[in-house]
N, C-alpha and C. Protein backbone atom coordinates (compact mmCIF):
# COMPACT_ATOMS: atom_id res chain seq x y z
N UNK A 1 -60.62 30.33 -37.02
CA UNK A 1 -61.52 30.62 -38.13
C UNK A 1 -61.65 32.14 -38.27
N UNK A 2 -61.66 32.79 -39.29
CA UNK A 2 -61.74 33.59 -39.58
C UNK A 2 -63.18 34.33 -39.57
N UNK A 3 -63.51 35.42 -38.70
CA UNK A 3 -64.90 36.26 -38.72
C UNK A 3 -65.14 36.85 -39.85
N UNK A 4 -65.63 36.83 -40.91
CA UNK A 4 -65.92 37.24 -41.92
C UNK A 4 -66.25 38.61 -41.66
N UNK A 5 -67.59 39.18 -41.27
CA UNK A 5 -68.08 40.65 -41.12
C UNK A 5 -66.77 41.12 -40.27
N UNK A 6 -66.65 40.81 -39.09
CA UNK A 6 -65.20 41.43 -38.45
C UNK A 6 -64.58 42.18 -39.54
N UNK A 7 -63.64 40.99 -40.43
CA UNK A 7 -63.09 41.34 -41.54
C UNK A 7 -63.38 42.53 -41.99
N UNK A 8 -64.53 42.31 -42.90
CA UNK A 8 -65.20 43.16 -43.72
C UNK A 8 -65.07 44.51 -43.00
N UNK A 9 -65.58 44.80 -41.73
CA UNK A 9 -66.05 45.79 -40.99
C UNK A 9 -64.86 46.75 -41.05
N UNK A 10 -63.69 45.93 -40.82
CA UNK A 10 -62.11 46.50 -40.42
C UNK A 10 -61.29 46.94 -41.92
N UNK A 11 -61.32 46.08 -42.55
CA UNK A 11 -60.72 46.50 -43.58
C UNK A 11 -61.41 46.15 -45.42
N UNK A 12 -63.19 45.89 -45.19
CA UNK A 12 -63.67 46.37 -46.27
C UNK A 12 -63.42 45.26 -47.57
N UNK A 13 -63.00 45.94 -49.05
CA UNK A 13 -62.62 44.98 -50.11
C UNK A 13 -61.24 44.63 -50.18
N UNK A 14 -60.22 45.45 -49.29
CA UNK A 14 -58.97 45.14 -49.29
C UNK A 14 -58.75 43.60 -48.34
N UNK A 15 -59.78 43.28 -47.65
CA UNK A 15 -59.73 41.65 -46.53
C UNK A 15 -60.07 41.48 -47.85
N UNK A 16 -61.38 41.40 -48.66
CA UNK A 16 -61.66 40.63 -49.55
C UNK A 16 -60.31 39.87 -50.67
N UNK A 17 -59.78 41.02 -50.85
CA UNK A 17 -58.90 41.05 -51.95
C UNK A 17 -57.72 40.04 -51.09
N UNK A 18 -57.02 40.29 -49.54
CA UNK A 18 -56.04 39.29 -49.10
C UNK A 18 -56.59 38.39 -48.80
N UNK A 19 -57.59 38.12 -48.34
CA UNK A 19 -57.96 36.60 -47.82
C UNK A 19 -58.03 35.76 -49.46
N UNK A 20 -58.52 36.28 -50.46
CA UNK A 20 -58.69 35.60 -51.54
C UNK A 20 -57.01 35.18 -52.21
N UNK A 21 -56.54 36.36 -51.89
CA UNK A 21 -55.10 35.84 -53.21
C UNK A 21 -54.50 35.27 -52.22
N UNK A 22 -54.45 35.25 -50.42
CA UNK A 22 -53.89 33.91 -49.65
C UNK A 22 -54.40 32.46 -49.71
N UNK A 23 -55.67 32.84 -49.92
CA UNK A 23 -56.21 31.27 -50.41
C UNK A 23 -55.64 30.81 -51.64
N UNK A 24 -55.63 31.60 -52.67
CA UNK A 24 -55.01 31.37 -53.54
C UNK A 24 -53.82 30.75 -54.12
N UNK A 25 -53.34 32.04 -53.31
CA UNK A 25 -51.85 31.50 -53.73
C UNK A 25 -50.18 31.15 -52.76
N UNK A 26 -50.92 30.84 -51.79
CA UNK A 26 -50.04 30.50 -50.64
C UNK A 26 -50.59 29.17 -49.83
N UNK A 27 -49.57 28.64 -49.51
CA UNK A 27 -49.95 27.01 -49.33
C UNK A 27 -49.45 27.50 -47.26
N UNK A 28 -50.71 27.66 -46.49
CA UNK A 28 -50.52 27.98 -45.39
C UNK A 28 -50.73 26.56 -44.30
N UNK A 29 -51.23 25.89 -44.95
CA UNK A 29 -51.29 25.26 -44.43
C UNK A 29 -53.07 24.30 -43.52
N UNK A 30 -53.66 25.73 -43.90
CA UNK A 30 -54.78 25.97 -43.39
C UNK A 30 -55.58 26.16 -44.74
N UNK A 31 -57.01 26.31 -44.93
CA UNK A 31 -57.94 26.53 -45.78
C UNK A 31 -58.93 28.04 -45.79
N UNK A 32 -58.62 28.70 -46.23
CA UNK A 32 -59.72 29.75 -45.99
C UNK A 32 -60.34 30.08 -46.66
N UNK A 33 -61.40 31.02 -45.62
CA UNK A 33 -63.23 30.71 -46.34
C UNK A 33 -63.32 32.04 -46.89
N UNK A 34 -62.34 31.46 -48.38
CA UNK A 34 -62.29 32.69 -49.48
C UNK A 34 -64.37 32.97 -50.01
N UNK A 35 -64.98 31.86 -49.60
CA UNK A 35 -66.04 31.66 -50.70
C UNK A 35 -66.86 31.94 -49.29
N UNK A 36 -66.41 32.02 -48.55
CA UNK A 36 -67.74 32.85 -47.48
C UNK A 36 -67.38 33.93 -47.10
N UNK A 37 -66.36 34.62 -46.97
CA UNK A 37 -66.37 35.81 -47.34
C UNK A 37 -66.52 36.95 -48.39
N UNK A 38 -66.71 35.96 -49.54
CA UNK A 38 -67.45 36.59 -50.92
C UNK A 38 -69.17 36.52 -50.62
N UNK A 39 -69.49 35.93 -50.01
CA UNK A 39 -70.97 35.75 -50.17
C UNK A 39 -71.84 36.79 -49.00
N UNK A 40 -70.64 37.02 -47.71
CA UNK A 40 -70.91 37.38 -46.65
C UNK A 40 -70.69 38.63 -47.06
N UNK A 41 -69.76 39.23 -48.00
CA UNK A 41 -69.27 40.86 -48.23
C UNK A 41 -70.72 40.37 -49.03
N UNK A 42 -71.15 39.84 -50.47
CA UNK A 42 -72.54 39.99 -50.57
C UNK A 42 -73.90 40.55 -50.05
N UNK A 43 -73.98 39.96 -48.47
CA UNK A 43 -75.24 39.71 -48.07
C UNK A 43 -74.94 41.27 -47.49
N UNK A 44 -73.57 41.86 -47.10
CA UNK A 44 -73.43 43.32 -46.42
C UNK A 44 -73.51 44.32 -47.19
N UNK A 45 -73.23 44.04 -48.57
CA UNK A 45 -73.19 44.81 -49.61
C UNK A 45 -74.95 45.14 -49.77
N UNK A 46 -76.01 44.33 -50.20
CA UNK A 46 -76.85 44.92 -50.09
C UNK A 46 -77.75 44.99 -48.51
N UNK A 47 -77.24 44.91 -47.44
CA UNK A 47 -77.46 45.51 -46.47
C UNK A 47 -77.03 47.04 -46.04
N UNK A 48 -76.20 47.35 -46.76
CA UNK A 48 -75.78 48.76 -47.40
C UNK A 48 -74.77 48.95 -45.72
N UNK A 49 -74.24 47.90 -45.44
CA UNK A 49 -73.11 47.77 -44.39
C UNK A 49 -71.92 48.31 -44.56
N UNK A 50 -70.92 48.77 -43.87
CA UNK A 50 -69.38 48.71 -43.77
C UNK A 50 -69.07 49.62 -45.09
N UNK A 51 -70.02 50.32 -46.07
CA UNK A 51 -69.61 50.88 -47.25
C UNK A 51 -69.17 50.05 -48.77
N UNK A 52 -69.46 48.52 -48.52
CA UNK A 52 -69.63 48.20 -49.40
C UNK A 52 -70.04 48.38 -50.17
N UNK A 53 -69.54 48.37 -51.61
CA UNK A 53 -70.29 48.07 -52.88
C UNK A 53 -69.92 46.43 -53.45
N UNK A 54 -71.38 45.71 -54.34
CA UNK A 54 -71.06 45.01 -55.02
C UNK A 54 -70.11 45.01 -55.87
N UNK A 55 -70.01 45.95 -56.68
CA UNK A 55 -69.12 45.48 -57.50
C UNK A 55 -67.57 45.84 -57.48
N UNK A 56 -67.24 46.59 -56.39
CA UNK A 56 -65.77 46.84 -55.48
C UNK A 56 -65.58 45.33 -54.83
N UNK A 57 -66.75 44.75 -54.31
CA UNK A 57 -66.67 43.73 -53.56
C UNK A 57 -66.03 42.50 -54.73
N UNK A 58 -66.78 42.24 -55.74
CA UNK A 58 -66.68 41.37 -56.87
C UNK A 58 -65.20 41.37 -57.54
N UNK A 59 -64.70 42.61 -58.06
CA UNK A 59 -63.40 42.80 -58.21
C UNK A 59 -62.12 42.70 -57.58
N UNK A 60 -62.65 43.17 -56.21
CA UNK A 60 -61.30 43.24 -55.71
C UNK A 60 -61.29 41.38 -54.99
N UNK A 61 -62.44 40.52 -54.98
CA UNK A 61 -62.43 39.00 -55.31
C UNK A 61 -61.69 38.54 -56.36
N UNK A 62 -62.07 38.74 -57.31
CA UNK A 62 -62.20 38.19 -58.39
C UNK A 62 -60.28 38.69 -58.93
N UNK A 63 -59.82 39.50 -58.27
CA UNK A 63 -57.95 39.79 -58.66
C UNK A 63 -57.32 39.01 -57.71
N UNK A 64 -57.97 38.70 -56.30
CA UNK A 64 -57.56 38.30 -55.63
C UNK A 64 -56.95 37.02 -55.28
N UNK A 65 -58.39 36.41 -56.07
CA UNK A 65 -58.32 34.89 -56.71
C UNK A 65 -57.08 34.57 -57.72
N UNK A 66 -57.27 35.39 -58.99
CA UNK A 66 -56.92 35.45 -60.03
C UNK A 66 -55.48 35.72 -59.94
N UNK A 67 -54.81 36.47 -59.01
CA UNK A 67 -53.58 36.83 -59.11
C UNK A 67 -52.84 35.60 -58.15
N UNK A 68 -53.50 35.49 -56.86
CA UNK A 68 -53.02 34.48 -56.27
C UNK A 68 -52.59 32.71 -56.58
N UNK A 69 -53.74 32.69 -57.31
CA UNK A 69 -53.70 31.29 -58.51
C UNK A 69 -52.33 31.73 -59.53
N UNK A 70 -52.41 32.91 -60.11
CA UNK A 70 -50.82 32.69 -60.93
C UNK A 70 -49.41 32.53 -59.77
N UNK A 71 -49.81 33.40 -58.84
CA UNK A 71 -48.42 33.28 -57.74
C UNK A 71 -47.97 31.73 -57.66
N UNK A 72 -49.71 31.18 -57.22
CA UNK A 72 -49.12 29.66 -56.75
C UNK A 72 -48.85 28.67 -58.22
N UNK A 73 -49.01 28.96 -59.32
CA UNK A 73 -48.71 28.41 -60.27
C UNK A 73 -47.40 28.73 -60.62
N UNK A 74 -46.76 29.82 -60.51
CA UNK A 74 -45.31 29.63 -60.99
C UNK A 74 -45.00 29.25 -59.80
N UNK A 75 -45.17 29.65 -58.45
CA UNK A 75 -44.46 28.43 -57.54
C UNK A 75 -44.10 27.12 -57.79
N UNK A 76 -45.37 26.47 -58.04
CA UNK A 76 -45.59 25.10 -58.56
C UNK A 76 -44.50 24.80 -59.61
N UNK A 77 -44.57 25.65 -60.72
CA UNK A 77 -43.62 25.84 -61.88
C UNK A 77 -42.15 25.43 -61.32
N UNK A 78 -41.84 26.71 -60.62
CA UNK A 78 -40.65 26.80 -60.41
C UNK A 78 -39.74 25.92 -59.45
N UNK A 79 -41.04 25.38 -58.04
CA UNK A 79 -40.65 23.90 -57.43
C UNK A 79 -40.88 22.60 -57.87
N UNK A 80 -41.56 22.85 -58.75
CA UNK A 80 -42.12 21.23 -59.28
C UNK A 80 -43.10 20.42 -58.24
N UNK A 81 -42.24 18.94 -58.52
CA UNK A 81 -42.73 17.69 -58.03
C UNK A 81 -42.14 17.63 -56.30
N UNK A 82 -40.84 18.28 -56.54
CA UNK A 82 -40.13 18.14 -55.01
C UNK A 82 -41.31 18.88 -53.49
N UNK A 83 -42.15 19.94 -54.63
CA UNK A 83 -42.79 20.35 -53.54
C UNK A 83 -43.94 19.70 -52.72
N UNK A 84 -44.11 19.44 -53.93
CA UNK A 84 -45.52 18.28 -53.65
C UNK A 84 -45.26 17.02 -53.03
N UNK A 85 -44.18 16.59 -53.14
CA UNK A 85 -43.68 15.11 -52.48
C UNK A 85 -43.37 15.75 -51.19
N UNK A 86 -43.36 16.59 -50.71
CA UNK A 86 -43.09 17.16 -49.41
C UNK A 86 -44.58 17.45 -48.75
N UNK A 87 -45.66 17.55 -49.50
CA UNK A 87 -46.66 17.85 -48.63
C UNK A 87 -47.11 17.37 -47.75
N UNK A 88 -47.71 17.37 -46.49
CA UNK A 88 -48.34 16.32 -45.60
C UNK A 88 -49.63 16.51 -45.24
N UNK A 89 -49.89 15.46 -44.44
CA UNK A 89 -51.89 15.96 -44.31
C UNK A 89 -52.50 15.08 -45.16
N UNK A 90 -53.48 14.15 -44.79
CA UNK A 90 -54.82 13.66 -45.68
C UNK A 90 -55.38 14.38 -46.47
N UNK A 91 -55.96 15.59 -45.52
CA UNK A 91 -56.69 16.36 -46.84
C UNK A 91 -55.79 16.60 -47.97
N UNK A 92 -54.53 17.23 -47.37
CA UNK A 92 -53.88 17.91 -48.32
C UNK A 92 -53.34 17.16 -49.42
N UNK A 93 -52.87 15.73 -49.07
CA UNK A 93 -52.64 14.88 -50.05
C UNK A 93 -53.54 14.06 -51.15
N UNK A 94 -55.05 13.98 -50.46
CA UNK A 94 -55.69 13.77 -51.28
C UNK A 94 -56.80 14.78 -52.19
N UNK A 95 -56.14 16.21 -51.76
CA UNK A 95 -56.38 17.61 -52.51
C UNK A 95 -55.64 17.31 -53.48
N UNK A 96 -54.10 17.00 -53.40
CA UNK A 96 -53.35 17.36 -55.01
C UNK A 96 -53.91 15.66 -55.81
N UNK A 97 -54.37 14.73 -55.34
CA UNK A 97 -54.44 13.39 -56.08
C UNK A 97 -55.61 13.77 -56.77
N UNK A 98 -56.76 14.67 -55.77
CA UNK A 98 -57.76 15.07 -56.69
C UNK A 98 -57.71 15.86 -57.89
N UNK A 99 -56.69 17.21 -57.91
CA UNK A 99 -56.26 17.61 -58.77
C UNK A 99 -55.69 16.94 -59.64
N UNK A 100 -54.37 16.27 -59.65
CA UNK A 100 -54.13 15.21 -60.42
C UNK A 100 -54.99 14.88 -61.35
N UNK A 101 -55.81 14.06 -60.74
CA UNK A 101 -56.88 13.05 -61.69
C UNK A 101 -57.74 13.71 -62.42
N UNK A 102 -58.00 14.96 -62.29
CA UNK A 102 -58.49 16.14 -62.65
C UNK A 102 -57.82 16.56 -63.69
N UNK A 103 -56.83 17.16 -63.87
CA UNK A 103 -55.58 17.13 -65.44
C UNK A 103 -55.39 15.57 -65.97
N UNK A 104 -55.24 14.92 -65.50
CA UNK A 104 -55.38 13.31 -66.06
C UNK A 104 -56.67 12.97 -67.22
N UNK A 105 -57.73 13.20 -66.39
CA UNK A 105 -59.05 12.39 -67.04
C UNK A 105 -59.50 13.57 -67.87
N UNK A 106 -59.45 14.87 -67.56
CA UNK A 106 -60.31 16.11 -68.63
C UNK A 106 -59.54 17.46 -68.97
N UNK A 107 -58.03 16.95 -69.03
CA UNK A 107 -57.81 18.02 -69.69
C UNK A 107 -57.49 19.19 -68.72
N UNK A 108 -55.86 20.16 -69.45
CA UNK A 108 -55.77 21.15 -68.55
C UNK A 108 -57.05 22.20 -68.04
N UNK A 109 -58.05 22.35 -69.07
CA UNK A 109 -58.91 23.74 -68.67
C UNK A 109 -59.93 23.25 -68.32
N UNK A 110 -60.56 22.07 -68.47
CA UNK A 110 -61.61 21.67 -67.81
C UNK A 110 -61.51 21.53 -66.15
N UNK A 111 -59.83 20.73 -66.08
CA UNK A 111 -59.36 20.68 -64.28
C UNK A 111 -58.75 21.84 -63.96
N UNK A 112 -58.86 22.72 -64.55
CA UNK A 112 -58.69 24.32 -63.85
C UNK A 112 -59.71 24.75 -63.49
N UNK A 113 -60.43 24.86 -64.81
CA UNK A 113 -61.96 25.78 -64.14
C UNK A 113 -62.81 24.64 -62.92
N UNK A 114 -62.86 23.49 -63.27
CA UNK A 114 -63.40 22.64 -62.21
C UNK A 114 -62.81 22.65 -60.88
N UNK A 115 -61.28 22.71 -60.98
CA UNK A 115 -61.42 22.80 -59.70
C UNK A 115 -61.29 24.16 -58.32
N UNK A 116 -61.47 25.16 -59.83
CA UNK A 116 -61.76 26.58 -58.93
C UNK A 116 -63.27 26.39 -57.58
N UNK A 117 -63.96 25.46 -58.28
CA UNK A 117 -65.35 25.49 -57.59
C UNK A 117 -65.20 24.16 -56.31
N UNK A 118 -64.07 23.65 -56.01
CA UNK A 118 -64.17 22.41 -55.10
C UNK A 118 -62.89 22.81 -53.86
N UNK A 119 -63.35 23.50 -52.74
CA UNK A 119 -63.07 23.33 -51.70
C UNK A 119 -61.65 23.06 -51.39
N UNK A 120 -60.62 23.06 -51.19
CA UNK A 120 -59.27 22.58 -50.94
C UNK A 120 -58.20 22.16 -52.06
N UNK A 121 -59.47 21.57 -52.99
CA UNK A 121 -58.43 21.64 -54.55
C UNK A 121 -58.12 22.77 -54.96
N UNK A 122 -59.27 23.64 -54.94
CA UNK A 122 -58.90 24.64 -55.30
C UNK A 122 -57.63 25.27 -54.61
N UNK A 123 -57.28 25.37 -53.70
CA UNK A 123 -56.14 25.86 -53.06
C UNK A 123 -55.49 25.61 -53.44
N UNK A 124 -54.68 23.91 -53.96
CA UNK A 124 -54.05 23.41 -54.52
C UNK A 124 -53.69 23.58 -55.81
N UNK A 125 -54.73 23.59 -56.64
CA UNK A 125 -55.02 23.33 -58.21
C UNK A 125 -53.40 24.11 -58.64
N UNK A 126 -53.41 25.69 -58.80
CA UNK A 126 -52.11 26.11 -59.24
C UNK A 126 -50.78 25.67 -59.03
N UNK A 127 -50.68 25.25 -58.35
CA UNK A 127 -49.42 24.45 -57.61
C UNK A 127 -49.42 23.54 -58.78
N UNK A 128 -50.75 22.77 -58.40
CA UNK A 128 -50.65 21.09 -59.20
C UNK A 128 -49.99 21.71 -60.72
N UNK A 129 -50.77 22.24 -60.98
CA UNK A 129 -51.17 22.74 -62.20
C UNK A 129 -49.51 23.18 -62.73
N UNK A 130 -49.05 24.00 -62.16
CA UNK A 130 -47.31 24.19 -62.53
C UNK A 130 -46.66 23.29 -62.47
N UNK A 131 -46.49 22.47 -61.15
CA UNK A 131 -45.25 21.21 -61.16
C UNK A 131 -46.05 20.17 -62.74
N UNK A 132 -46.80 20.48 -62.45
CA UNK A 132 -46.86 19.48 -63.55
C UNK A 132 -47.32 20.00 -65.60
N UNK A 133 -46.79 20.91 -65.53
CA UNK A 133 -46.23 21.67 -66.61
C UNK A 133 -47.35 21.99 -67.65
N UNK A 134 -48.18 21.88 -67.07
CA UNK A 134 -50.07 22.71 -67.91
C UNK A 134 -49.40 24.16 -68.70
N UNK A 135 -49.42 24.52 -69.58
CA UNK A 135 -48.80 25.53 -70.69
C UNK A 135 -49.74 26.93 -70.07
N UNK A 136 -48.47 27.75 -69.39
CA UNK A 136 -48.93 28.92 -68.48
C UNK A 136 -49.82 29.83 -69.52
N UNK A 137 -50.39 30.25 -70.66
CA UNK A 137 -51.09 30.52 -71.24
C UNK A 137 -52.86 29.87 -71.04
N UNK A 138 -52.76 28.66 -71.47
CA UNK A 138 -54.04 27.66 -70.96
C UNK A 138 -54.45 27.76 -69.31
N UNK A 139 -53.54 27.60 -68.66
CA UNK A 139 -54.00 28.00 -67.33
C UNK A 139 -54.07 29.27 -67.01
N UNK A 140 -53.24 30.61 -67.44
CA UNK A 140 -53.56 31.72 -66.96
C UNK A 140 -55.48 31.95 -67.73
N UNK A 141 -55.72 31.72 -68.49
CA UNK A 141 -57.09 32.00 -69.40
C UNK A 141 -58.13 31.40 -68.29
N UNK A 142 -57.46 30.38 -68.32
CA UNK A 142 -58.97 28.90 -67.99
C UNK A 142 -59.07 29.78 -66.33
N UNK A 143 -58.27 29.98 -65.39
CA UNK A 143 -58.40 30.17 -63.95
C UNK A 143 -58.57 31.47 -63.96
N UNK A 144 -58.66 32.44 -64.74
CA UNK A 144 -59.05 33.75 -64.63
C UNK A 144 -60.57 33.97 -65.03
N UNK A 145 -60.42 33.07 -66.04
CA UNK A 145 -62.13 33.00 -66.50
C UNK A 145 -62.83 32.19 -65.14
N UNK A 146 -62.59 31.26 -64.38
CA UNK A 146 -63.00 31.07 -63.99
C UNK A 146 -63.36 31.68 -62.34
N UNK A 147 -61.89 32.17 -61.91
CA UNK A 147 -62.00 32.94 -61.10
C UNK A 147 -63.42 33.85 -60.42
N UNK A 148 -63.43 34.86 -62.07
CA UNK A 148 -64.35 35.46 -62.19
C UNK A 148 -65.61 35.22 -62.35
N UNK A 149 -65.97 33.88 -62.91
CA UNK A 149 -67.51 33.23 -62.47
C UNK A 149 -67.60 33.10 -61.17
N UNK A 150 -66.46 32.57 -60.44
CA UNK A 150 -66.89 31.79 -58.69
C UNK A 150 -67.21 33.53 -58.68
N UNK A 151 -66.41 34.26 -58.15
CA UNK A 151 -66.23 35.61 -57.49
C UNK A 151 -67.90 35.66 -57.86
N UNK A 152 -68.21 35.70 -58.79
CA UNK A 152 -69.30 36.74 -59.25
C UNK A 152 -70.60 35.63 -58.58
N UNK A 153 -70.20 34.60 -59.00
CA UNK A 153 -71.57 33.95 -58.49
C UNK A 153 -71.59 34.21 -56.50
N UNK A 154 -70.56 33.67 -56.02
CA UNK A 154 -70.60 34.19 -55.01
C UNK A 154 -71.39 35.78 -54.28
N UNK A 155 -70.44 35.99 -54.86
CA UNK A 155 -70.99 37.81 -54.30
C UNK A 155 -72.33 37.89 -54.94
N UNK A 156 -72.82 37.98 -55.95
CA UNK A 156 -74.12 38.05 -56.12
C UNK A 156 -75.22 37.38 -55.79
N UNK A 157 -75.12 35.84 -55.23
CA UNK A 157 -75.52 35.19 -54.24
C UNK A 157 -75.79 35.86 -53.04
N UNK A 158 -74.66 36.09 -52.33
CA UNK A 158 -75.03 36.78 -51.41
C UNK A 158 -75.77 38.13 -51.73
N UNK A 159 -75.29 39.14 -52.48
CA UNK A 159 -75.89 40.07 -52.66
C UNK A 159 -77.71 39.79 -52.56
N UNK A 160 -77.81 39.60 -53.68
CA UNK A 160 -79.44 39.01 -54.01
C UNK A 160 -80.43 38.38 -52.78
N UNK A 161 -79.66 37.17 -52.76
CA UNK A 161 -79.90 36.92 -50.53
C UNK A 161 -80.26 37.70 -49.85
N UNK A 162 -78.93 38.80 -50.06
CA UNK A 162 -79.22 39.81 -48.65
C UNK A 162 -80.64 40.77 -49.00
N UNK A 163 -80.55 41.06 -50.02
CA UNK A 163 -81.39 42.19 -50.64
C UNK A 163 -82.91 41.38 -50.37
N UNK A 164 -83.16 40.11 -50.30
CA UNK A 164 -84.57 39.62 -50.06
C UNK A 164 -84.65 39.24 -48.96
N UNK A 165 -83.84 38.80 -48.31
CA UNK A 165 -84.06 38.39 -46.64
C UNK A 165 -83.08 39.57 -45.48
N UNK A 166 -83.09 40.14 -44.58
CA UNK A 166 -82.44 40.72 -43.40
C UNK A 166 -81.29 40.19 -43.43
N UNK A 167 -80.09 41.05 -43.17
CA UNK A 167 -78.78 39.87 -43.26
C UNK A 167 -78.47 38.89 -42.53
N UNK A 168 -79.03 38.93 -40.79
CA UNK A 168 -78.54 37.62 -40.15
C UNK A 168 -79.57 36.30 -40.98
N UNK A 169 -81.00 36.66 -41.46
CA UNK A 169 -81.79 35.54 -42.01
C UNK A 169 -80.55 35.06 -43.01
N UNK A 170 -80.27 35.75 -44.01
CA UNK A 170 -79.70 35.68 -45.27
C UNK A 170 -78.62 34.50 -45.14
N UNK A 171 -77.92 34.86 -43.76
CA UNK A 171 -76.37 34.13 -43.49
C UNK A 171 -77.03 32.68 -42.98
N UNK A 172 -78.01 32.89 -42.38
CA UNK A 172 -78.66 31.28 -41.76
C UNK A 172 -79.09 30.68 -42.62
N UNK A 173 -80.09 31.43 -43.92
CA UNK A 173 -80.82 30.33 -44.87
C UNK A 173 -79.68 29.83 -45.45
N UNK A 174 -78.03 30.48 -45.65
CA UNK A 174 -77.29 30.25 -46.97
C UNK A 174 -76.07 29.03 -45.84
N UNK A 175 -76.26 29.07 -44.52
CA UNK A 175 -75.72 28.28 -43.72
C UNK A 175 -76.47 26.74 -43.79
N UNK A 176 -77.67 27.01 -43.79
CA UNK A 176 -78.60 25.77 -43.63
C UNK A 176 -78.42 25.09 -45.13
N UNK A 177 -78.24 25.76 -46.40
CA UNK A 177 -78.24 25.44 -47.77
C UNK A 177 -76.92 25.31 -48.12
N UNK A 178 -75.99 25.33 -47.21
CA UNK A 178 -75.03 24.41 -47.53
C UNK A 178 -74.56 23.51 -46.67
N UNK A 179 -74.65 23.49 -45.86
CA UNK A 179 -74.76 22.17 -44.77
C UNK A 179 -75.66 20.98 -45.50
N UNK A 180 -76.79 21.15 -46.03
CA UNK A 180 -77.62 20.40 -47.04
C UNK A 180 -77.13 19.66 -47.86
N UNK A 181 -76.03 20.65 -48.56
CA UNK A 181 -75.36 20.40 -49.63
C UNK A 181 -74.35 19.85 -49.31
N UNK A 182 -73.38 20.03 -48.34
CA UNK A 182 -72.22 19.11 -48.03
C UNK A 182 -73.19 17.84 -47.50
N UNK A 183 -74.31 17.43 -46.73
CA UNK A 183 -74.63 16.07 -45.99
C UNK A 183 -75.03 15.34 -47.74
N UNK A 184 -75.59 15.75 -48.59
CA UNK A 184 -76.02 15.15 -50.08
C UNK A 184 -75.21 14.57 -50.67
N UNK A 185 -73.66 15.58 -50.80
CA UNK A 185 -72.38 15.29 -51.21
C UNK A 185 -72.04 14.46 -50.75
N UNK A 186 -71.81 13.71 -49.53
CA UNK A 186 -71.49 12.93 -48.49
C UNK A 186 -71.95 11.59 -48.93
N UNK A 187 -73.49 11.98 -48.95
CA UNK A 187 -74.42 10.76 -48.98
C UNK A 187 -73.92 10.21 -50.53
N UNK A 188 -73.91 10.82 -51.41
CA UNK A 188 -74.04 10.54 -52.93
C UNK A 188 -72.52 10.19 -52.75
N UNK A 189 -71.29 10.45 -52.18
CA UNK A 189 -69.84 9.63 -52.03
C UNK A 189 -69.92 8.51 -51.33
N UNK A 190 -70.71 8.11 -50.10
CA UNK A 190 -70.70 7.04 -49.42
C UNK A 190 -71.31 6.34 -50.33
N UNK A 191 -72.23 6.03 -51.05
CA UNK A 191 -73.32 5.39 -52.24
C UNK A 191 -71.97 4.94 -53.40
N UNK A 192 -71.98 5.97 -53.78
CA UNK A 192 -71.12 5.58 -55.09
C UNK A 192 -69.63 4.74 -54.54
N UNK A 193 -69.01 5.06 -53.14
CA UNK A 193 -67.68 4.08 -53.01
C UNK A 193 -68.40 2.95 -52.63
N UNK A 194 -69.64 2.86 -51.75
CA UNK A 194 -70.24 1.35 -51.66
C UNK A 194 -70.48 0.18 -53.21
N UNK A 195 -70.78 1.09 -54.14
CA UNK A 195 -70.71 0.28 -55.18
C UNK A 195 -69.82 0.30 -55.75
N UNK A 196 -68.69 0.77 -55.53
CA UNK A 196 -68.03 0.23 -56.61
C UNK A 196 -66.65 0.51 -56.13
């Protein structure tokens, strides 16, 4: 797992900027915590840490995302279906089915920008999104726009956080408030596959 402040400490908005366009746009195999290290450069940014600024922090996110999502979309493009029939892993397979059903049921820009905000699809999404031939115009728009909402909500999350609570409080209340949020998620999936 990756130390976030470490990061930050060592190499600032430039970790920001690689950890994001590797999440992005490279299929490693692994998942990284592009979206806690946006929140965590946040909570340091107004702790007035490591020389952060917000909005160095926000940008060099927000290209990171944005450029890496096109990398892995002409990948996708340029390997297709062969790549994806090669993938392995539960998560990972039922990452691209989620994507899938996602361009299926709402449309290329609705399952772009949606699935910038969901955890492991997102990693996926560009890939999906090329092999399966979404018009590189519609997706470059929809995942840049959206890019730049996650980035921003992120980092300013944290920012705002940090700026009202001490930063280790900041990282625990925003640890405890999503742990919350994944056991709800959980609960509200176990509910809904019980019925139906």
């Amino acid at each position: 797992m990756i130390d976030a402040h470490a990061l930050l400490a060592t190499f600032g908005t430039l970790g920001v900027f690689v950890v994001l366009f590797l999440e992005s746009g490279t299929l490693l195999g692994v998942v990284l915590p592009g979206g806690g290290v946006l929140f965590t450069a946040g909570v340091l940014c107004a702790a007035g840490e490591h020389g952060l600024h917000p909005v160095w922090v926000l940008l060099s996110g927000a290209g990171g995302t944005v450029l890496g999502m096109e990398t892995s979309y002409w990948i996708g493009r340029r390997t297709g279906p062969a790549l994806i029939a090669r993938l392995k892993g539960q998560r990972v397979v039922s990452a691209v089915a989620a994507a899938r059903e996602l361009l299926d049921r709402h449309g290329p820009v609705v399952a772009v920008v949606a699935a910038r905000f969901v955890p492991v699809v997102r990693t996926l999404s560009g890939r999906v999104a090329g092999a399966l031939g979404v018009p590189a115009a519609v997706f470059t728009v929809a995942q840049s726009a959206a890019g730049l909402v996650w980035a921003a909500t992120l980092t300013l999350s944290g920012y705002f956080l940090g700026g009202v609570l001490p930063g280790g409080e900041a990282l625990l209340v925003a640890l405890g408030a999503l742990l919350a949020l994944t056991a709800g998620v959980s609960a509200y999936r176990r509910r809904k596959a019980a019925r139906g």
